[in-house]
N, C-alpha and C. Protein backbone atom coordinates (compact mmCIF):
# COMPACT_ATOMS: atom_id res chain seq x y z
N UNK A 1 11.32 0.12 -14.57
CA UNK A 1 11.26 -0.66 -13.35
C UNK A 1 10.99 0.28 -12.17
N UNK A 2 10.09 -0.08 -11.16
CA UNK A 2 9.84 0.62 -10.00
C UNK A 2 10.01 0.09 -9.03
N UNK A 3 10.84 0.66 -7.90
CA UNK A 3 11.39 0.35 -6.69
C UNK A 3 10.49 0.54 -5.71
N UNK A 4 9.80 0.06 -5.19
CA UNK A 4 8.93 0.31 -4.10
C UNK A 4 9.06 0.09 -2.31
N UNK A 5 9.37 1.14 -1.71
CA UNK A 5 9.71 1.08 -0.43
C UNK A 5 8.63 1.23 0.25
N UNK A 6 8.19 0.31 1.84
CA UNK A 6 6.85 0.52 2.21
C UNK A 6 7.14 0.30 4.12
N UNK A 7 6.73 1.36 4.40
CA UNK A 7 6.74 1.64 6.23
C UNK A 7 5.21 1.61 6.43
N UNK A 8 5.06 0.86 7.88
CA UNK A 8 3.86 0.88 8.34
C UNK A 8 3.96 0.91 9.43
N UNK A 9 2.65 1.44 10.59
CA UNK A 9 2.82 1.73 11.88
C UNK A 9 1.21 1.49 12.51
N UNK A 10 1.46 1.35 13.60
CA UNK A 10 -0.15 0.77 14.42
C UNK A 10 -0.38 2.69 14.40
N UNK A 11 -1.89 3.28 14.65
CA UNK A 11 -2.47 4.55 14.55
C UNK A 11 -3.09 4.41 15.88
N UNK A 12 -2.21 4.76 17.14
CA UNK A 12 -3.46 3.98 18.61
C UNK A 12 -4.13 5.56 18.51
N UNK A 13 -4.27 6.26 18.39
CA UNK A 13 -5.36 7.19 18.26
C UNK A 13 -6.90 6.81 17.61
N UNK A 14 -6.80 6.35 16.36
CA UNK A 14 -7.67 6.10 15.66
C UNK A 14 -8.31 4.41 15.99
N UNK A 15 -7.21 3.59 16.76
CA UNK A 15 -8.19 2.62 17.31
C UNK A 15 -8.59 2.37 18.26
N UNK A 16 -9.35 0.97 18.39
CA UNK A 16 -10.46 0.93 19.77
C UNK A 16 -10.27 -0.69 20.04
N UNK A 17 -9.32 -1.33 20.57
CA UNK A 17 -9.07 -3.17 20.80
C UNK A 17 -10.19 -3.53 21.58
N UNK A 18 -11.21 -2.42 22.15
CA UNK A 18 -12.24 -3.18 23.13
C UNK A 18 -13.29 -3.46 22.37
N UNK A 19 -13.52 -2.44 20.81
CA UNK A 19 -14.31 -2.63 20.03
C UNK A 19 -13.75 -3.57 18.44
N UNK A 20 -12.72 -3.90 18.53
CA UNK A 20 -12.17 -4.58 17.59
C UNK A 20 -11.58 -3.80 16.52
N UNK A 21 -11.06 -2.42 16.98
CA UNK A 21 -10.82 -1.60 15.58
C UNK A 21 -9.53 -1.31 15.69
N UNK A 22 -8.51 -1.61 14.92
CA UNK A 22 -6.98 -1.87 14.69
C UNK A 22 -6.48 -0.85 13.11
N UNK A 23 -6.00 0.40 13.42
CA UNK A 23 -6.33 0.96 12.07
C UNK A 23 -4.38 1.25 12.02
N UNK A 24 -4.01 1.10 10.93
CA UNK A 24 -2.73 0.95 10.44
C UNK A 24 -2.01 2.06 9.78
N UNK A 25 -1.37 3.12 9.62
CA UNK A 25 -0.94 4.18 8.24
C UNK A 25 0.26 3.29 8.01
N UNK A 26 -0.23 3.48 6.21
CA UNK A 26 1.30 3.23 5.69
C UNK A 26 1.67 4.30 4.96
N UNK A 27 3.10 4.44 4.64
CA UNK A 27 3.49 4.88 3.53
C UNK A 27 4.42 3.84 2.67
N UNK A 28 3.83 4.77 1.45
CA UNK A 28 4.69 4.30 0.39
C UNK A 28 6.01 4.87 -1.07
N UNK A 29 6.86 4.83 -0.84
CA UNK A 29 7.80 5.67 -2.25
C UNK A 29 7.87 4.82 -2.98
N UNK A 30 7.55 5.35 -4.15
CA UNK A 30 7.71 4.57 -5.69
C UNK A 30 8.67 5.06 -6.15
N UNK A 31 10.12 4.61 -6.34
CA UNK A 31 10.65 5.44 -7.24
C UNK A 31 11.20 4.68 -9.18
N UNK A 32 11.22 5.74 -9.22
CA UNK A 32 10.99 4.89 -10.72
C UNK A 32 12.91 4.80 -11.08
N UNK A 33 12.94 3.59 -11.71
CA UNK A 33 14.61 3.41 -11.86
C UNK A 33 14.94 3.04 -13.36
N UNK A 34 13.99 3.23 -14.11
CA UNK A 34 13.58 3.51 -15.52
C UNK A 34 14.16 4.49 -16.47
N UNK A 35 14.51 4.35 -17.42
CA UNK A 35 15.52 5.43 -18.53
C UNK A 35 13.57 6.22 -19.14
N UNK A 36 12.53 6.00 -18.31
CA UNK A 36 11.14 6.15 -19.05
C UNK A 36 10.05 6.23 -18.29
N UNK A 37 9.40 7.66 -18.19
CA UNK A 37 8.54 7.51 -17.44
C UNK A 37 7.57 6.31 -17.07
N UNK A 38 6.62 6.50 -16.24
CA UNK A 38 5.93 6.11 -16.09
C UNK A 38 4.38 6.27 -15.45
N UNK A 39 3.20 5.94 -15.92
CA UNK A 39 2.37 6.42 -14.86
C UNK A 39 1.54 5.07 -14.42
N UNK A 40 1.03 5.75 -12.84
CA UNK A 40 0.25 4.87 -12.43
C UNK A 40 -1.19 4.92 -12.20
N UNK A 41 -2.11 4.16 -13.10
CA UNK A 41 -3.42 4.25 -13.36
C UNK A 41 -4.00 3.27 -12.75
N UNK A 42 -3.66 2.48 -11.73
CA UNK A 42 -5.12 1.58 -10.66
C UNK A 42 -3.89 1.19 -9.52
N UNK A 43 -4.54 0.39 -8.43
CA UNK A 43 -4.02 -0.48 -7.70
C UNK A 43 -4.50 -1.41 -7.14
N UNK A 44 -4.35 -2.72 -7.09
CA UNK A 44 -4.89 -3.50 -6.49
C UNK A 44 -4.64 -4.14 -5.30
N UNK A 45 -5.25 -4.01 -4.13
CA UNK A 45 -4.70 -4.29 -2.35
C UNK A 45 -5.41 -5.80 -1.88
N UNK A 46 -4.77 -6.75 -1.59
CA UNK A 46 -4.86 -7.62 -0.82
C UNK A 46 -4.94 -7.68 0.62
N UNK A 47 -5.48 -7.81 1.32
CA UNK A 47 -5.37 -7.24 2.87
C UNK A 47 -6.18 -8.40 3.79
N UNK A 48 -4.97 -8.84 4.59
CA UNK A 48 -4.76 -10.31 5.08
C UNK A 48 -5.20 -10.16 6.59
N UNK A 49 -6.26 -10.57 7.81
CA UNK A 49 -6.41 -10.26 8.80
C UNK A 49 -5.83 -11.27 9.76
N UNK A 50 -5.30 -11.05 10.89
CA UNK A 50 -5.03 -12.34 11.99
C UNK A 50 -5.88 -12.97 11.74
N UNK A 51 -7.03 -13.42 11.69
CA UNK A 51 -7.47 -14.45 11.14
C UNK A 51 -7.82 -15.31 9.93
N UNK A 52 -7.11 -14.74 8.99
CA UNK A 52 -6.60 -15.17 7.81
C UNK A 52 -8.11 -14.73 6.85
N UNK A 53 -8.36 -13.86 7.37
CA UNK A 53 -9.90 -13.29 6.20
C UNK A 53 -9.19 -12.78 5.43
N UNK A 54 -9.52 -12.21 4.15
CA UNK A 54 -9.14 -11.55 2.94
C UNK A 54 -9.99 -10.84 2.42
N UNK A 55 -9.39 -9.30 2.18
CA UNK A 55 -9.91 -8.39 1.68
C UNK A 55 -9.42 -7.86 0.54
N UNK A 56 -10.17 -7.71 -1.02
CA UNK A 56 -9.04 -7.37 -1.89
C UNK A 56 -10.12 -5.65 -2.19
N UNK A 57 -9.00 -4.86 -2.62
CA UNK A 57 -9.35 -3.56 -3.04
C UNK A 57 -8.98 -3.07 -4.13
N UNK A 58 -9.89 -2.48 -5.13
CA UNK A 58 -9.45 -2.54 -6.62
C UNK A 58 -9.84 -1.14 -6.90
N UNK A 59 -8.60 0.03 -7.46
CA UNK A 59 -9.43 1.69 -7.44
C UNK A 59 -8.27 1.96 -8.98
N UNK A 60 -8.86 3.22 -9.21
CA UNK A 60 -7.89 3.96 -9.69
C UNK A 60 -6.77 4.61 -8.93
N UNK A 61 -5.69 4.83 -10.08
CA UNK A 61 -4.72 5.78 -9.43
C UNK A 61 -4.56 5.32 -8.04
N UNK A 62 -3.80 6.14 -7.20
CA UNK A 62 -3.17 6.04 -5.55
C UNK A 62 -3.62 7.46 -4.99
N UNK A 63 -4.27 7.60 -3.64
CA UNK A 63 -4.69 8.92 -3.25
C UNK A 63 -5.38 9.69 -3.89
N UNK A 64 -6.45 9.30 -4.99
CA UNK A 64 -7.46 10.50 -5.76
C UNK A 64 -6.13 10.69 -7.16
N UNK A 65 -5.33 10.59 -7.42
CA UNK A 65 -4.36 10.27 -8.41
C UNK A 65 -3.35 9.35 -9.07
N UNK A 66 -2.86 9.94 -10.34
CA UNK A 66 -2.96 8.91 -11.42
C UNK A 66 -1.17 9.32 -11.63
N UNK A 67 -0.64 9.51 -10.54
CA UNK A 67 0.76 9.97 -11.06
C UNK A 67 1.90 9.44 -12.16
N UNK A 68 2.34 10.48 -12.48
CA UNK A 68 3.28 10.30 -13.73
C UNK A 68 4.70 10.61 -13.11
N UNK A 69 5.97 9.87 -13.23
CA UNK A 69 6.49 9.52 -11.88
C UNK A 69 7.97 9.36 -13.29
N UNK A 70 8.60 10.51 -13.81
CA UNK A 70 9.70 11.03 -14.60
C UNK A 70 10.99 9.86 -14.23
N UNK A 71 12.03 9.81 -14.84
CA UNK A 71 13.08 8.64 -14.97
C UNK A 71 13.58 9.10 -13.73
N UNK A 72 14.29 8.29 -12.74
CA UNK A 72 15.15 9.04 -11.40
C UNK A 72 14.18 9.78 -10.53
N UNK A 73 12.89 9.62 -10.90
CA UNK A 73 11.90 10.74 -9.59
C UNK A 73 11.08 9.82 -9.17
N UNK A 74 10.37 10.13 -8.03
CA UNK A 74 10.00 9.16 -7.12
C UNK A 74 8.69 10.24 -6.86
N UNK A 75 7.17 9.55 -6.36
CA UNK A 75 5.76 9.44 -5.75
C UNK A 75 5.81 8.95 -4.31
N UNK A 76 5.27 10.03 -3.29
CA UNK A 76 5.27 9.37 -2.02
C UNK A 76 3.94 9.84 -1.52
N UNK A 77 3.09 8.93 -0.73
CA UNK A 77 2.03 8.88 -0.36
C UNK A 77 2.17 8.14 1.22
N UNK A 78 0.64 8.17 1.97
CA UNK A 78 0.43 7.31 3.29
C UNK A 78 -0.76 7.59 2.87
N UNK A 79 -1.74 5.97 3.40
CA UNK A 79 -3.04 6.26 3.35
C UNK A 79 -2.85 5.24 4.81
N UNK A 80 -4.27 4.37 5.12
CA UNK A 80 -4.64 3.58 6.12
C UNK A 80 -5.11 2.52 5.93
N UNK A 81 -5.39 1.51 6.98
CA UNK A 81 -5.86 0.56 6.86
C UNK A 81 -6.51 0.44 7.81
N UNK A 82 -8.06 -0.35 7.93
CA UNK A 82 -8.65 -0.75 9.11
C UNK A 82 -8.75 -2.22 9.56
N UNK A 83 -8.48 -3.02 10.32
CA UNK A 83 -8.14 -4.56 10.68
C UNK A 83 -9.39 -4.74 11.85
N UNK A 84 -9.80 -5.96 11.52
CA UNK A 84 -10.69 -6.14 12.93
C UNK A 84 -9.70 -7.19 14.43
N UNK A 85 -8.23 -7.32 13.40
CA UNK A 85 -7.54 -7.87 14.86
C UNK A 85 -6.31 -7.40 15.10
N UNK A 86 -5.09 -7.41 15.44
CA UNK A 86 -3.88 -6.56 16.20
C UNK A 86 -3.04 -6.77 15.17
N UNK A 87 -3.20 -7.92 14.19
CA UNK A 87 -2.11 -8.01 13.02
C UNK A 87 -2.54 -8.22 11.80
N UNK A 88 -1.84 -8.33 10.56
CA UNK A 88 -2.25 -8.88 9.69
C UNK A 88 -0.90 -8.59 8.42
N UNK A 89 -1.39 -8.24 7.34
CA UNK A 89 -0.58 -7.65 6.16
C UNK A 89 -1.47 -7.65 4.53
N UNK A 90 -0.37 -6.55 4.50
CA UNK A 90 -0.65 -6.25 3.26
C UNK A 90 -0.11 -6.70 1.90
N UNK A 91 -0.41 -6.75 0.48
CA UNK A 91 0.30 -6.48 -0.77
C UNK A 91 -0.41 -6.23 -1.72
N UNK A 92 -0.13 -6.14 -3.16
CA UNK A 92 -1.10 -6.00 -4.22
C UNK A 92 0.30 -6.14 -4.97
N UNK A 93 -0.68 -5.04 -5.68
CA UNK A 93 -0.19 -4.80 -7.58
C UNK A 93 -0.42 -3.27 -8.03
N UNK A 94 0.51 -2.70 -8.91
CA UNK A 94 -0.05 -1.05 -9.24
C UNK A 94 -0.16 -1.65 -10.92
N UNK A 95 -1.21 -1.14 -11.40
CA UNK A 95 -1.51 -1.14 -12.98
C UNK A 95 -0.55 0.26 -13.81
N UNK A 96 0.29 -0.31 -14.47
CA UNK A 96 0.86 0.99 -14.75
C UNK A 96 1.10 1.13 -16.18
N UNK A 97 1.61 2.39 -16.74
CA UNK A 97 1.48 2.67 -17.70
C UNK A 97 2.90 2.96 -18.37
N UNK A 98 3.63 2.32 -19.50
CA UNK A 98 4.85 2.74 -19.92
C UNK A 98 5.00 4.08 -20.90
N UNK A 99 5.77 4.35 -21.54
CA UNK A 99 6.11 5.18 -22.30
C UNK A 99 5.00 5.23 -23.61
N UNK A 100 5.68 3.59 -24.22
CA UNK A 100 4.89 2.84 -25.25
C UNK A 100 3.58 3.08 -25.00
N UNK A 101 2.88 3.24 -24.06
CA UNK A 101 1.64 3.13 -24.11
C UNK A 101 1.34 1.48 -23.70
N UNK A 102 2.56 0.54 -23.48
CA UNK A 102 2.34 -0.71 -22.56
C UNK A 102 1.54 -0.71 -21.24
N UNK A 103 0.51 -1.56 -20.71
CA UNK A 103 0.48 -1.77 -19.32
C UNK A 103 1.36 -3.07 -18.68
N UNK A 104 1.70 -2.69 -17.63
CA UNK A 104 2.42 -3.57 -16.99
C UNK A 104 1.80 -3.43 -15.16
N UNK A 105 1.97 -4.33 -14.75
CA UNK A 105 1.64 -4.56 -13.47
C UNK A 105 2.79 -4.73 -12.30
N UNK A 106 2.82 -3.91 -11.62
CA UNK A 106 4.32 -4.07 -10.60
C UNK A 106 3.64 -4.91 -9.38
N UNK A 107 4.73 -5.07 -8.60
CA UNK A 107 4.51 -6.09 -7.67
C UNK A 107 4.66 -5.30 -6.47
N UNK A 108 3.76 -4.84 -5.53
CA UNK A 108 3.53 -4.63 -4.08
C UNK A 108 4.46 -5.55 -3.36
N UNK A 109 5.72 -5.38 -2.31
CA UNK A 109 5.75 -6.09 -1.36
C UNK A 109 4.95 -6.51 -0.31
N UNK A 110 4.78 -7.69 -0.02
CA UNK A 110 4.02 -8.10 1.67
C UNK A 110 4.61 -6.98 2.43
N UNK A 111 3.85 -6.84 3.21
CA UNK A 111 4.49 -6.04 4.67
C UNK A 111 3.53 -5.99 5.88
N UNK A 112 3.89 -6.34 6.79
CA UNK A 112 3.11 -6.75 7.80
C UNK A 112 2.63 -5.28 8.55
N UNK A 113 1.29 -5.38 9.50
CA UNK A 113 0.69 -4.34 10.08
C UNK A 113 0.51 -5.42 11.35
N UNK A 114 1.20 -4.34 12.05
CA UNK A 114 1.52 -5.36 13.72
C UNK A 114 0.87 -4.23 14.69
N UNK A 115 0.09 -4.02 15.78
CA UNK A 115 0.11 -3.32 17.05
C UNK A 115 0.56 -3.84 17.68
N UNK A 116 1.69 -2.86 18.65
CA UNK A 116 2.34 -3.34 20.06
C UNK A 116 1.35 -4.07 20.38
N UNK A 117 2.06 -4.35 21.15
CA UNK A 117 1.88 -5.83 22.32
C UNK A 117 1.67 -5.30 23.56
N UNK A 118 0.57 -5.72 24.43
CA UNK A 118 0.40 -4.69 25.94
C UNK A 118 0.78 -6.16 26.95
N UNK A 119 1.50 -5.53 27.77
CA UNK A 119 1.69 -6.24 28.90
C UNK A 119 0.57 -6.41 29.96
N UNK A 120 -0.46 -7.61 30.82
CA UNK A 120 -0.79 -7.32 31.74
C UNK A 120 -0.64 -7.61 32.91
């Protein structure tokens, strides 16, 4: 079983609200709570815009890798997201790999990608 904890934050460096560009970092810890390793070989991202468009994203591995993630040890990563409006959210699925040589599919929490709010 994998525990998945997930923080996200608006990137106002990297965006532009006059040009519609809203870019998000998340991170993520996987930790594994398993008597058995595990590895993770794809992921699949759902990615929900304020205006309810949908984007799904389908790769190998997480970050250019395919981690193998020992009983009690934990994988931590941040990548990004780009939004064309101030909110939206995320979830998916990680394709993973058991001991057995089982695949199993874990469950991504929702988690929302919000930019402050400007006063005028």
């Amino acid at each position: 079983m994998l525990d998945i904890q997930v923080n996200s934050c608006f990137w106002h460096e990297k965006s532009d609200a006059h040009q519609g560009v809203y870019v998000f970092v998340y991170s993520l810890k996987i930790s594994n709570l398993s008597p058995d390793r595990v590895q993770i070989l794809g992921r699949h991202w759902v990615i929900c815009d304020g205006f309810g468009q949908v984007r799904e994203i389908r790769g190998d591995g997480v970050v250019g890798v395919q981690p193998i993630i020992e009983p009690a040890g934990c994988f931590e990563y941040s990548s990004s997201c780009q939004l064309s409006t101030p909110f939206g959210s995320m979830h998916g699925e990680y394709l993973c790999l058991n001991h057995t040589g089982e695949q199993l599919l874990v469950d991504i929490p929702r988690f929302e990608l919000c930019a402050p709010q400007k006063l005028h």
